[in-house]
C-alpha atoms as a PDB file:
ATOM      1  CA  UNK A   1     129.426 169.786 -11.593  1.00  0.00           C
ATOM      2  CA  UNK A   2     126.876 169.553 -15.141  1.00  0.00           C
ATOM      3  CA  UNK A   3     123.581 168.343 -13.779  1.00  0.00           C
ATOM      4  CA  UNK A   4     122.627 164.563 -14.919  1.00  0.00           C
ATOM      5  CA  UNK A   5     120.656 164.624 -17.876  1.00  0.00           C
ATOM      6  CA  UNK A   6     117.193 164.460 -17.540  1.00  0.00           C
ATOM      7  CA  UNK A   7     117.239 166.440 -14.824  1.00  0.00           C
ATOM      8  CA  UNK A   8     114.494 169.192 -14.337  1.00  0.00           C
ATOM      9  CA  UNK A   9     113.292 170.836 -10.446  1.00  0.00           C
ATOM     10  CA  UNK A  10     110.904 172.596 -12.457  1.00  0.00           C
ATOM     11  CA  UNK A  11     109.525 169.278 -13.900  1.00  0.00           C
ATOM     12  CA  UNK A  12     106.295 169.672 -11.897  1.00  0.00           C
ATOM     13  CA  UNK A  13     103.826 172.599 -13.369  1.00  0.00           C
ATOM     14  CA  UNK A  14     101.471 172.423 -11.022  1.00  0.00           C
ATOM     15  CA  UNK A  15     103.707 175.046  -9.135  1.00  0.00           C
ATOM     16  CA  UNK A  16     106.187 176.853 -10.969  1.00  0.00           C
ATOM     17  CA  UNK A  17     108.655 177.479  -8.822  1.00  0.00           C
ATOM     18  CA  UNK A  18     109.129 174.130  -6.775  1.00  0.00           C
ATOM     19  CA  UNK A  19     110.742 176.052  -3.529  1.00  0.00           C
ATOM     20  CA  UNK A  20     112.293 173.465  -1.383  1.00  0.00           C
ATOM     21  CA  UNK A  21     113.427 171.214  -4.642  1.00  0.00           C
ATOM     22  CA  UNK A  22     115.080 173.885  -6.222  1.00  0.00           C
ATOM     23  CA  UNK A  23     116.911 175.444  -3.235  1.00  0.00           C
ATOM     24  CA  UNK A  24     118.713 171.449  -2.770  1.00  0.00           C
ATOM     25  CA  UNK A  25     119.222 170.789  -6.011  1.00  0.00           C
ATOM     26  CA  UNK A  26     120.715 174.776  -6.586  1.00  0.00           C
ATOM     27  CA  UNK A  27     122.882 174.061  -3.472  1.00  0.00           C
ATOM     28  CA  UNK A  28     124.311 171.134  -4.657  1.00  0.00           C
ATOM     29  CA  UNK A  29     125.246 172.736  -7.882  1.00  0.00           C
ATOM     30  CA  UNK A  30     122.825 170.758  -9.932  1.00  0.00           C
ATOM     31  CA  UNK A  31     121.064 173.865 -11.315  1.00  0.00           C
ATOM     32  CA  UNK A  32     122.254 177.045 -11.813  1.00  0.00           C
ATOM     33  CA  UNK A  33     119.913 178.845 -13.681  1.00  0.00           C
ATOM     34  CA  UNK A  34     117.956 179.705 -11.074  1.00  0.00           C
ATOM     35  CA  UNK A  35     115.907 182.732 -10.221  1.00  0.00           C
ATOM     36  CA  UNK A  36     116.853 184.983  -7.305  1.00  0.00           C
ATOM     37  CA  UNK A  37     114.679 183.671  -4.521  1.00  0.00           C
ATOM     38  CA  UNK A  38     116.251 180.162  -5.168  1.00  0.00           C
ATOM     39  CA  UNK A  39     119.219 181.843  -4.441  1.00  0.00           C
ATOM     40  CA  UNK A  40     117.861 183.734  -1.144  1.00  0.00           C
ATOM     41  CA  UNK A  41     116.165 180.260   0.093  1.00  0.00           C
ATOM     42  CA  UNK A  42     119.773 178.265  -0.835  1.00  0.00           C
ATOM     43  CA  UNK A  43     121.379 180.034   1.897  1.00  0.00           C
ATOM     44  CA  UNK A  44     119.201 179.128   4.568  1.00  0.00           C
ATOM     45  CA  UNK A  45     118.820 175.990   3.604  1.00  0.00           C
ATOM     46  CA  UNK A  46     119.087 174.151   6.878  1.00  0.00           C
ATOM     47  CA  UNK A  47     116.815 176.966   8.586  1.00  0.00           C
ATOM     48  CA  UNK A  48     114.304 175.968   5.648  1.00  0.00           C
ATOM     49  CA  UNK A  49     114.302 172.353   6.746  1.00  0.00           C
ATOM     50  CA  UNK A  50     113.753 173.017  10.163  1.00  0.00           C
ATOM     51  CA  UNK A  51     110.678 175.029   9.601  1.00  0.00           C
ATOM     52  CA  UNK A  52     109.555 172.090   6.948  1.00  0.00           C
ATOM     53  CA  UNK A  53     110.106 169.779   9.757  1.00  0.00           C
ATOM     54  CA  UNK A  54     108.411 172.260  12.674  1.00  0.00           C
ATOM     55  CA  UNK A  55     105.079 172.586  10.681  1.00  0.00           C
ATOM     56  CA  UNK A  56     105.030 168.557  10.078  1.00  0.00           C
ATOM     57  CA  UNK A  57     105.579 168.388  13.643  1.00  0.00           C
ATOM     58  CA  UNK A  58     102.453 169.166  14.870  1.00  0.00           C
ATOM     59  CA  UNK A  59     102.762 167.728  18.209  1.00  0.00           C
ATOM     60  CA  UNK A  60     106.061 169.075  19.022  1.00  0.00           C
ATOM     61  CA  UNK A  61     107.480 165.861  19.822  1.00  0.00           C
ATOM     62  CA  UNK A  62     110.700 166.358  17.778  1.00  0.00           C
ATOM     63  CA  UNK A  63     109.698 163.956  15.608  1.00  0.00           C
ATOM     64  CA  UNK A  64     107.801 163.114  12.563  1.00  0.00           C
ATOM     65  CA  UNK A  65     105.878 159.887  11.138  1.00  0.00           C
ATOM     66  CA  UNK A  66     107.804 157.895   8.554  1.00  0.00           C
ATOM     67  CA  UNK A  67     105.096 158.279   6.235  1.00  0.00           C
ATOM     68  CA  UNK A  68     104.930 162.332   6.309  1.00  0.00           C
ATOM     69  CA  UNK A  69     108.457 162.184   5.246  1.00  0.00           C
ATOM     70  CA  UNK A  70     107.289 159.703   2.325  1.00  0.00           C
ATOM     71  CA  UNK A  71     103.721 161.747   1.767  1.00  0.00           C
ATOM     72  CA  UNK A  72     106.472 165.008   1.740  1.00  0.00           C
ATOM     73  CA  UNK A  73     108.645 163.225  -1.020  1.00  0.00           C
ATOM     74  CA  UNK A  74     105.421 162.463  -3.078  1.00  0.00           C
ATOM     75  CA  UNK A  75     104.256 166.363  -3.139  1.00  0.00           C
ATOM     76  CA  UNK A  76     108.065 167.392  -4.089  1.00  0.00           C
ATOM     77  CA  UNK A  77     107.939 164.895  -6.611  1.00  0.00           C
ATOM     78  CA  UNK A  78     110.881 163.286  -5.218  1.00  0.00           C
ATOM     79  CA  UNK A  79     109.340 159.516  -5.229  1.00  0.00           C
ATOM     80  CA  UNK A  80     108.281 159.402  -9.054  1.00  0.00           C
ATOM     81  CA  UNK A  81     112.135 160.805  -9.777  1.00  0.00           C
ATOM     82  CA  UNK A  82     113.423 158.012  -7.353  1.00  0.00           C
ATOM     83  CA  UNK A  83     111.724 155.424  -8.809  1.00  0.00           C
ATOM     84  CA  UNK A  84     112.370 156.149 -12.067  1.00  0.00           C
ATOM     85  CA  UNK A  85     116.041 156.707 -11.471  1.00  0.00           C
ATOM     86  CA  UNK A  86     118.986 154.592 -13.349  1.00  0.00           C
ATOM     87  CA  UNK A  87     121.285 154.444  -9.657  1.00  0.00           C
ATOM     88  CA  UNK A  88     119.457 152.792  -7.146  1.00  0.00           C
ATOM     89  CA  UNK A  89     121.526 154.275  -4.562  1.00  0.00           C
ATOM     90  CA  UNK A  90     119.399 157.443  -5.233  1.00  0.00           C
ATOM     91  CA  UNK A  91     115.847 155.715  -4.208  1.00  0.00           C
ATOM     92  CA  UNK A  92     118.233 154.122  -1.258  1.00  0.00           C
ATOM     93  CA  UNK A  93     119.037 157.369   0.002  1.00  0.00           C
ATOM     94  CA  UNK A  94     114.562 157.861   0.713  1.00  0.00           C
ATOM     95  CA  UNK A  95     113.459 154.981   1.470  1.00  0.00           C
ATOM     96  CA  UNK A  96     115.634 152.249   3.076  1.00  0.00           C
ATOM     97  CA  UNK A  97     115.668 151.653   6.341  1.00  0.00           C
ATOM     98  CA  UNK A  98     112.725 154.206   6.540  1.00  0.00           C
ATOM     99  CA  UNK A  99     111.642 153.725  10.417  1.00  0.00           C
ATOM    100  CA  UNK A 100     108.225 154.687  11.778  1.00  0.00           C
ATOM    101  CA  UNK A 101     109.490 157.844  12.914  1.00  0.00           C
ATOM    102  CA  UNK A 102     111.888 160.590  11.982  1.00  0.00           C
ATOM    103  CA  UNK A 103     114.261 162.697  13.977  1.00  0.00           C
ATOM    104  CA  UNK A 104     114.980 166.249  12.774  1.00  0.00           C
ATOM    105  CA  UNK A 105     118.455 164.881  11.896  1.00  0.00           C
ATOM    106  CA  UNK A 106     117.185 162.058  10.068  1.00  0.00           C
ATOM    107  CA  UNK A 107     114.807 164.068   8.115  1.00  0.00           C
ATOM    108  CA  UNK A 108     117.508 166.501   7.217  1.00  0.00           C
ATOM    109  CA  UNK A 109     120.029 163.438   5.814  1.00  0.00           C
ATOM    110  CA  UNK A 110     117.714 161.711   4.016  1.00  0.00           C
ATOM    111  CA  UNK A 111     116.762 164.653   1.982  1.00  0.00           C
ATOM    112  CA  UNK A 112     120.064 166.246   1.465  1.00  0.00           C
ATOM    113  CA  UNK A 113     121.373 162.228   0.978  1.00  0.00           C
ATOM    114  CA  UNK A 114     119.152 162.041  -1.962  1.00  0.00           C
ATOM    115  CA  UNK A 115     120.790 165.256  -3.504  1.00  0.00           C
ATOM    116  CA  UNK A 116     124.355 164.826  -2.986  1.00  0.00           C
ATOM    117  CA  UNK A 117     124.326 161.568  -4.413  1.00  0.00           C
ATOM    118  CA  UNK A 118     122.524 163.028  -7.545  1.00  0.00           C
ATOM    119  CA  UNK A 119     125.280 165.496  -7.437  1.00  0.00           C
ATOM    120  CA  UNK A 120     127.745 162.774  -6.932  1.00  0.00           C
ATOM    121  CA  UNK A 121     128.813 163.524  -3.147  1.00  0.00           C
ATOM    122  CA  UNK A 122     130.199 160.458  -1.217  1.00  0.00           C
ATOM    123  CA  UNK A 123     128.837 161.724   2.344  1.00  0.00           C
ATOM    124  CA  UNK A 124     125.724 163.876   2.367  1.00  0.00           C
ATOM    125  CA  UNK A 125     126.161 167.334   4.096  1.00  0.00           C
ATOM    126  CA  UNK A 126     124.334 167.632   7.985  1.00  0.00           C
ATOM    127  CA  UNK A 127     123.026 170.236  10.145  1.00  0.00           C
ATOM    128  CA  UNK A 128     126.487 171.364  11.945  1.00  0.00           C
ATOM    129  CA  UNK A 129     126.702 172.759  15.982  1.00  0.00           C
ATOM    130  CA  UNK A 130     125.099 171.321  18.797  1.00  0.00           C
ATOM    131  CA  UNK A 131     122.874 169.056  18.307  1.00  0.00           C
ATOM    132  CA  UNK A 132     122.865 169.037  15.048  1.00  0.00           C
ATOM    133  CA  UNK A 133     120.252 171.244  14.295  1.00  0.00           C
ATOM    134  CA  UNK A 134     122.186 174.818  13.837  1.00  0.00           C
ATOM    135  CA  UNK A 135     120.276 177.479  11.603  1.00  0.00           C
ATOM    136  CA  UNK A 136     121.828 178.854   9.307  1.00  0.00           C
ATOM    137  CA  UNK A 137     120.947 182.983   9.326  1.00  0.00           C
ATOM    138  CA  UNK A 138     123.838 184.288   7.496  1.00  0.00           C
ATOM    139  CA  UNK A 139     123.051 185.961   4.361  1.00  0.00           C
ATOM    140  CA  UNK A 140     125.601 186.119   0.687  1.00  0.00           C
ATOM    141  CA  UNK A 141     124.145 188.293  -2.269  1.00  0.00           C
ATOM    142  CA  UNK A 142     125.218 188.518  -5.152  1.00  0.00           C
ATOM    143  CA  UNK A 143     125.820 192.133  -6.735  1.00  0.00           C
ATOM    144  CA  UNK A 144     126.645 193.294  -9.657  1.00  0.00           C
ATOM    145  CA  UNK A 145     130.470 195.320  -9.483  1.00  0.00           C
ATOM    146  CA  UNK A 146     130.028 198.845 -10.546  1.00  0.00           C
ATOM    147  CA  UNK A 147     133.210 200.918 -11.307  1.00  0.00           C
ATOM    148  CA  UNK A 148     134.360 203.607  -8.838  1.00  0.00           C
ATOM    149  CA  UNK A 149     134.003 207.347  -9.159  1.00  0.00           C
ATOM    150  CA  UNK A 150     136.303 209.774  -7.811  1.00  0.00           C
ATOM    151  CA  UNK A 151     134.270 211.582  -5.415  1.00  0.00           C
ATOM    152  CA  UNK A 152     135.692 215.431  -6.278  1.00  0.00           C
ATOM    153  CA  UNK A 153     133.979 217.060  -2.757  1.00  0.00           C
ATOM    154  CA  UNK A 154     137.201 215.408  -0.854  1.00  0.00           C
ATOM    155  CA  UNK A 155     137.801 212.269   0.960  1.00  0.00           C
ATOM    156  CA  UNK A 156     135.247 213.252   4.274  1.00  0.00           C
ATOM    157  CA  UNK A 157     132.508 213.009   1.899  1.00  0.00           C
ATOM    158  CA  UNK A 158     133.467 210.288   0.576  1.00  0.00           C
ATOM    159  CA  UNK A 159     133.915 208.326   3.483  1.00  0.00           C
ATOM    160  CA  UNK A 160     130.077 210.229   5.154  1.00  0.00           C
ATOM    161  CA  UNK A 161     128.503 208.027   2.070  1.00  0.00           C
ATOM    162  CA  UNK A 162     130.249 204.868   2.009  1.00  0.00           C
ATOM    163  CA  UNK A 163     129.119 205.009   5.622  1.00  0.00           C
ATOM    164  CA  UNK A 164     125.617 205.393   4.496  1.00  0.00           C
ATOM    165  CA  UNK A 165     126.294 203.066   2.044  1.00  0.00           C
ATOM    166  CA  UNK A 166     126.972 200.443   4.674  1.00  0.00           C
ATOM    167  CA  UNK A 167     123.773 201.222   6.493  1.00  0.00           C
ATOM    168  CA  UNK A 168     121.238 201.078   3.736  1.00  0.00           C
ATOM    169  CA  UNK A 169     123.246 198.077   2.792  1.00  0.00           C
ATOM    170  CA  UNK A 170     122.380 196.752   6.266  1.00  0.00           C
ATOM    171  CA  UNK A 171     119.287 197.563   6.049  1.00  0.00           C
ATOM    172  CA  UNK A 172     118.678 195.573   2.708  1.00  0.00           C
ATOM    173  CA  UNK A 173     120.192 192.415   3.800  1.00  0.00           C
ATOM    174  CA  UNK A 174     118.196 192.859   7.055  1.00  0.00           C
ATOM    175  CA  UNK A 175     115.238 192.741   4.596  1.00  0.00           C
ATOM    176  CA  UNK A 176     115.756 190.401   2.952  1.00  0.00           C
ATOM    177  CA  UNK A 177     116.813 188.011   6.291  1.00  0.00           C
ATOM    178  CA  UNK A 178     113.353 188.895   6.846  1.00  0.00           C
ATOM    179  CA  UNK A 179     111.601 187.838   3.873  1.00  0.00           C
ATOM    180  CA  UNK A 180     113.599 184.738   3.115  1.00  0.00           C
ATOM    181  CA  UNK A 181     112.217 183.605   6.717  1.00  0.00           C
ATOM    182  CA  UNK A 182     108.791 184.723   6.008  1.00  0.00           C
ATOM    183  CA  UNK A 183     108.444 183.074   2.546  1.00  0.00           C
ATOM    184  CA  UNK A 184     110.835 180.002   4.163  1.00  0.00           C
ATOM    185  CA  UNK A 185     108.334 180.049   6.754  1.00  0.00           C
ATOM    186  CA  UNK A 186     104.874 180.307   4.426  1.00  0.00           C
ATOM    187  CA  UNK A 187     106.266 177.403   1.859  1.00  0.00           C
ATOM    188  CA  UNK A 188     106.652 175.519   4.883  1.00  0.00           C
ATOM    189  CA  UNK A 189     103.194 175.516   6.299  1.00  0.00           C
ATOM    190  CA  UNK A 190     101.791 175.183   2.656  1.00  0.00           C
ATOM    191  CA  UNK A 191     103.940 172.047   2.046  1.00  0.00           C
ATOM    192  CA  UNK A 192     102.649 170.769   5.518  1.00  0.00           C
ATOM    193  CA  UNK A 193      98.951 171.188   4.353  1.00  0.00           C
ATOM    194  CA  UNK A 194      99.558 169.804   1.241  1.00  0.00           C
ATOM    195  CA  UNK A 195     101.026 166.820   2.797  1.00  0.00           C
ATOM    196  CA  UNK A 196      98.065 166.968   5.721  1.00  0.00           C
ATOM    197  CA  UNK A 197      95.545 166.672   3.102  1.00  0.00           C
ATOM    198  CA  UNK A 198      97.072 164.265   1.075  1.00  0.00           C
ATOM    199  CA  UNK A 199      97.328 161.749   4.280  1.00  0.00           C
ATOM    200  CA  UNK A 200      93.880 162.909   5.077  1.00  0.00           C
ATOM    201  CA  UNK A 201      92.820 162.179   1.369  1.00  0.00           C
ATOM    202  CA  UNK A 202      94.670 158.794   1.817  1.00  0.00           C
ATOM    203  CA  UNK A 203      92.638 158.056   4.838  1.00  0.00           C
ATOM    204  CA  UNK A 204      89.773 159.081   3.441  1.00  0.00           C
ATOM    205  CA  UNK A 205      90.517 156.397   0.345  1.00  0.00           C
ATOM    206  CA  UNK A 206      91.452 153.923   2.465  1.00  0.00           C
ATOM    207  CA  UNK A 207      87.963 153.766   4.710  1.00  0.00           C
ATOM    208  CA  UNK A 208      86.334 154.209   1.042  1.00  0.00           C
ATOM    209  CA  UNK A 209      87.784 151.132  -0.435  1.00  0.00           C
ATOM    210  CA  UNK A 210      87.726 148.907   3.460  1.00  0.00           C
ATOM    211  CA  UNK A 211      83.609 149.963   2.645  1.00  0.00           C
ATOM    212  CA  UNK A 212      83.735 149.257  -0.608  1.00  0.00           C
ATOM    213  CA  UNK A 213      85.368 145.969   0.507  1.00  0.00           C
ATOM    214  CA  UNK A 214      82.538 145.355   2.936  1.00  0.00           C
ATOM    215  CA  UNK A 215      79.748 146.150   0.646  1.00  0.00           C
ATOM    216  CA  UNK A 216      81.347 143.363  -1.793  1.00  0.00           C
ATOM    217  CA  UNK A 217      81.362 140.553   0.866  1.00  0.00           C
ATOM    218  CA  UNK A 218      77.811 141.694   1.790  1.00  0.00           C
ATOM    219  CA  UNK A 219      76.780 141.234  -1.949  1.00  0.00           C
ATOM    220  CA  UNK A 220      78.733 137.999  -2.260  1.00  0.00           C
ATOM    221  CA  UNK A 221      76.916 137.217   0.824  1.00  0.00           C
ATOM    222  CA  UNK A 222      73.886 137.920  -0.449  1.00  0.00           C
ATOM    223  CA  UNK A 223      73.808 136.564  -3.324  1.00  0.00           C
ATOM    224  CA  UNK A 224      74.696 133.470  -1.781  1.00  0.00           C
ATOM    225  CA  UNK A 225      71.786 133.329   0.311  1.00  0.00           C
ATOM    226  CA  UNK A 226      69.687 133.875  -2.590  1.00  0.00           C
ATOM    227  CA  UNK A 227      71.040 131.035  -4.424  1.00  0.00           C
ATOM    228  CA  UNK A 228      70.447 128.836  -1.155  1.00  0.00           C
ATOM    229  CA  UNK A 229      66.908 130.200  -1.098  1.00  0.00           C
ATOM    230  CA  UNK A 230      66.379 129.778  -4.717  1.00  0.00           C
ATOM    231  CA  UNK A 231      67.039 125.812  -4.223  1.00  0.00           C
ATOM    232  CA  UNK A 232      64.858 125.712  -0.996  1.00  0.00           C
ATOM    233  CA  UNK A 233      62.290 127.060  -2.685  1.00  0.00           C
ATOM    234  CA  UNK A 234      62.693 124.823  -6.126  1.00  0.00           C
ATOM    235  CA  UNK A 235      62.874 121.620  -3.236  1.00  0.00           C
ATOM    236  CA  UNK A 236      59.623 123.104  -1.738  1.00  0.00           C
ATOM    237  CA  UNK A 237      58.263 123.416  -5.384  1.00  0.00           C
ATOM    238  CA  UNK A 238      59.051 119.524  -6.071  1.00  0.00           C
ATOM    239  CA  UNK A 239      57.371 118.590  -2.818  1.00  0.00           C
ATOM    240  CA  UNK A 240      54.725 120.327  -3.730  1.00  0.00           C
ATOM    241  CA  UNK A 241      54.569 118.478  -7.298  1.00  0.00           C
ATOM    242  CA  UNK A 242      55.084 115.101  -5.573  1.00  0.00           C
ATOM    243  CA  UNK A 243      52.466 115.719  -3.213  1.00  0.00           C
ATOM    244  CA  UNK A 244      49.894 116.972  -5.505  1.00  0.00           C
ATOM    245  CA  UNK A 245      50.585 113.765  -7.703  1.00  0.00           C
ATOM    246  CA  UNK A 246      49.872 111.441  -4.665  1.00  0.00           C
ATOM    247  CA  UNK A 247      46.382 113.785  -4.006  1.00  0.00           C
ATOM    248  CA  UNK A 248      45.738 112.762  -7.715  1.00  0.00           C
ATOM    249  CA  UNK A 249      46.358 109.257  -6.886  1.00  0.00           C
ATOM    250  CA  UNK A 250      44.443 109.346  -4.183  1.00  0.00           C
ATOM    251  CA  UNK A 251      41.594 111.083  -5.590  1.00  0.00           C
ATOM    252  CA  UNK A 252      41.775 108.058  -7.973  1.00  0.00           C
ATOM    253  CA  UNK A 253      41.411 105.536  -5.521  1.00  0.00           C
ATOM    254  CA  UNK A 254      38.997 107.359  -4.027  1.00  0.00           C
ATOM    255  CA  UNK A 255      36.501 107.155  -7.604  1.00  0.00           C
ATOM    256  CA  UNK A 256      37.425 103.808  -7.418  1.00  0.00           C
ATOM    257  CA  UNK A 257      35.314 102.788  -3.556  1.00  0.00           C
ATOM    258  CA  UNK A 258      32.019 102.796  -5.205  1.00  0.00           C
ATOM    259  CA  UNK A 259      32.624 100.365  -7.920  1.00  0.00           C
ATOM    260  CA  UNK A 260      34.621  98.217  -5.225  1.00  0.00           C
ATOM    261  CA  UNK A 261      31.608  98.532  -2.713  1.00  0.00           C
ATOM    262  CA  UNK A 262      28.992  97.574  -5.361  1.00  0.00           C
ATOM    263  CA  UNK A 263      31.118  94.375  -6.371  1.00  0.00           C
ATOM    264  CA  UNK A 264      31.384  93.633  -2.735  1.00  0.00           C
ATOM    265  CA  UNK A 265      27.882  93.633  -2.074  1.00  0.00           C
ATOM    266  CA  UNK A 266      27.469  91.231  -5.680  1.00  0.00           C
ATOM    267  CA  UNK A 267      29.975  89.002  -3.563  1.00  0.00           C
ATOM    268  CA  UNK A 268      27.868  88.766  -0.809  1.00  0.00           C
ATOM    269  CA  UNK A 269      24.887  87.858  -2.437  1.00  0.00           C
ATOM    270  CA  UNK A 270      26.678  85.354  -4.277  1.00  0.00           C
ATOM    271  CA  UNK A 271      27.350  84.008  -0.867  1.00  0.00           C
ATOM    272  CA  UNK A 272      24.832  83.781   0.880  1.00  0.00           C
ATOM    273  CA  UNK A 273      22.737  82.231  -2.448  1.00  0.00           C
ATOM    274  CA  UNK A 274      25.437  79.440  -2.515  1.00  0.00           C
ATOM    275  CA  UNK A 275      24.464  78.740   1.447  1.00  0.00           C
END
């Protein structure tokens, strides 16, 4: 099945080769062109999951916060493609019904959910055996055929190095079973600290902007006060102007007792010459 258009795992540079979103999107035959270790990782893919999921499970508890799994999608760049995708079954397949926790088996169908229903698959593909968390280990290579030689030392010779053959065949596929797990394993714990420090960073925003939030009220506070103590203080000033304007009245008055006493006394005399 062609790929929809506008469809790019690489679409991130920050790193070039995007691991875990190439390895779905290459096993649901939405891109081919792949390099080798796409390849390698494809066919572990549910091993490569479970190590993803082991490294976000910290506690060991079998489960995972709901919002790892959506922190997770973020550093893939699975959220930005969901959100900006034409079907909204293909943001469905993240986020609804996204509960508090995840299960290994959850985990597992929501990611490979998103991907076969890019690729157009009706059911998405599960973790088979028990439990439904079976590895897969097996390894398939691709080699290039090479024509075959007649061997002229006879057939024992022959068959003495397509036995050896076989072994350092073995052996390389052992390899590489060994470093598929190993870089499986480091991608793993480097998409788990990624998504660690992004939560962390979130945190970290969060308690920045609930300060910043604080320091706000405190201003508004603040500046309410003043404006409270700005009109006590212009009341205070018009007492004071209201009371220095009866002093002035008073101090009127006060010029005024001498003239008042001197006319009293004229009074007086008046009166008692009239008696």
């Amino acid at each position: 099945m062609e790929p929809p258009e506008g469809w790019d795992p690489y679409g991130r540079p920050a790193r070039r080769t995007q691991w875990l979103v190439s390895a779905l999107a290459y096993h649901y035959g939405l891109d081919r062109g792949v390099e080798n270790e796409i390849v390698v990782l494809a066919t572990g893919l549910d091993q490569y999951l479970q190590e993803i999921f082991h490294h976000l499970d910290c506690a060991g508890e079998g489960r995972i916060p709901g919002e790892d799994f959506r922190t997770l999608c973020q550093v893939l760049g699975l959220e930005e493609a969901a959100e900006a995708a034409a079907d909204p079954e293909e943001c469905a397949a993240l986020w609804d019904g996204l509960s508090a926790e995840l299960t290994f088996r959850q985990f597992h169908a929501r990611l490979c959910g998103y991907f076969s229903t890019k690729a157009g698959s009706a059911v998405p593909r599960l973790p088979l055996g028990r439990e439904s968390e079976h590895i897969e280990t097996q390894i398939r290579l691709r080699s290039p055929r090479r024509r075959r030689r007649r061997d002229a030392a006879g057939p024992g010779r022959a068959e003495d190095r397509i036995a050896k053959l076989e072994e350092e065949n073995g052996s390389l596929r052992e390899l590489v079973e060994d470093m598929r797990a190993a870089l499986q394993s480091s991608d793993a714990r480097c998409l788990a600290l990624q998504v660690s420090a992004v939560r962390e960073l979130e945190r970290e925003l969060k308690s920045s902007q609930e300060a910043l939030v604080s320091l706000e009220d405190c201003n508004r506070n603040l500046k309410r006060e003043q404006a409270e103590m700005r009109k006590k203080v212009e009341e205070a000033r018009q007492a004071v102007r209201n009371s220095l304007g009866k002093v002035k009245e008073l101090e009127v008055k006060a010029n005024e007792v001498p003239h008042l006493q001197v006319y009293i006394q004229q009074l007086e005399s008046e009166l008692q010459h009239y008696r």
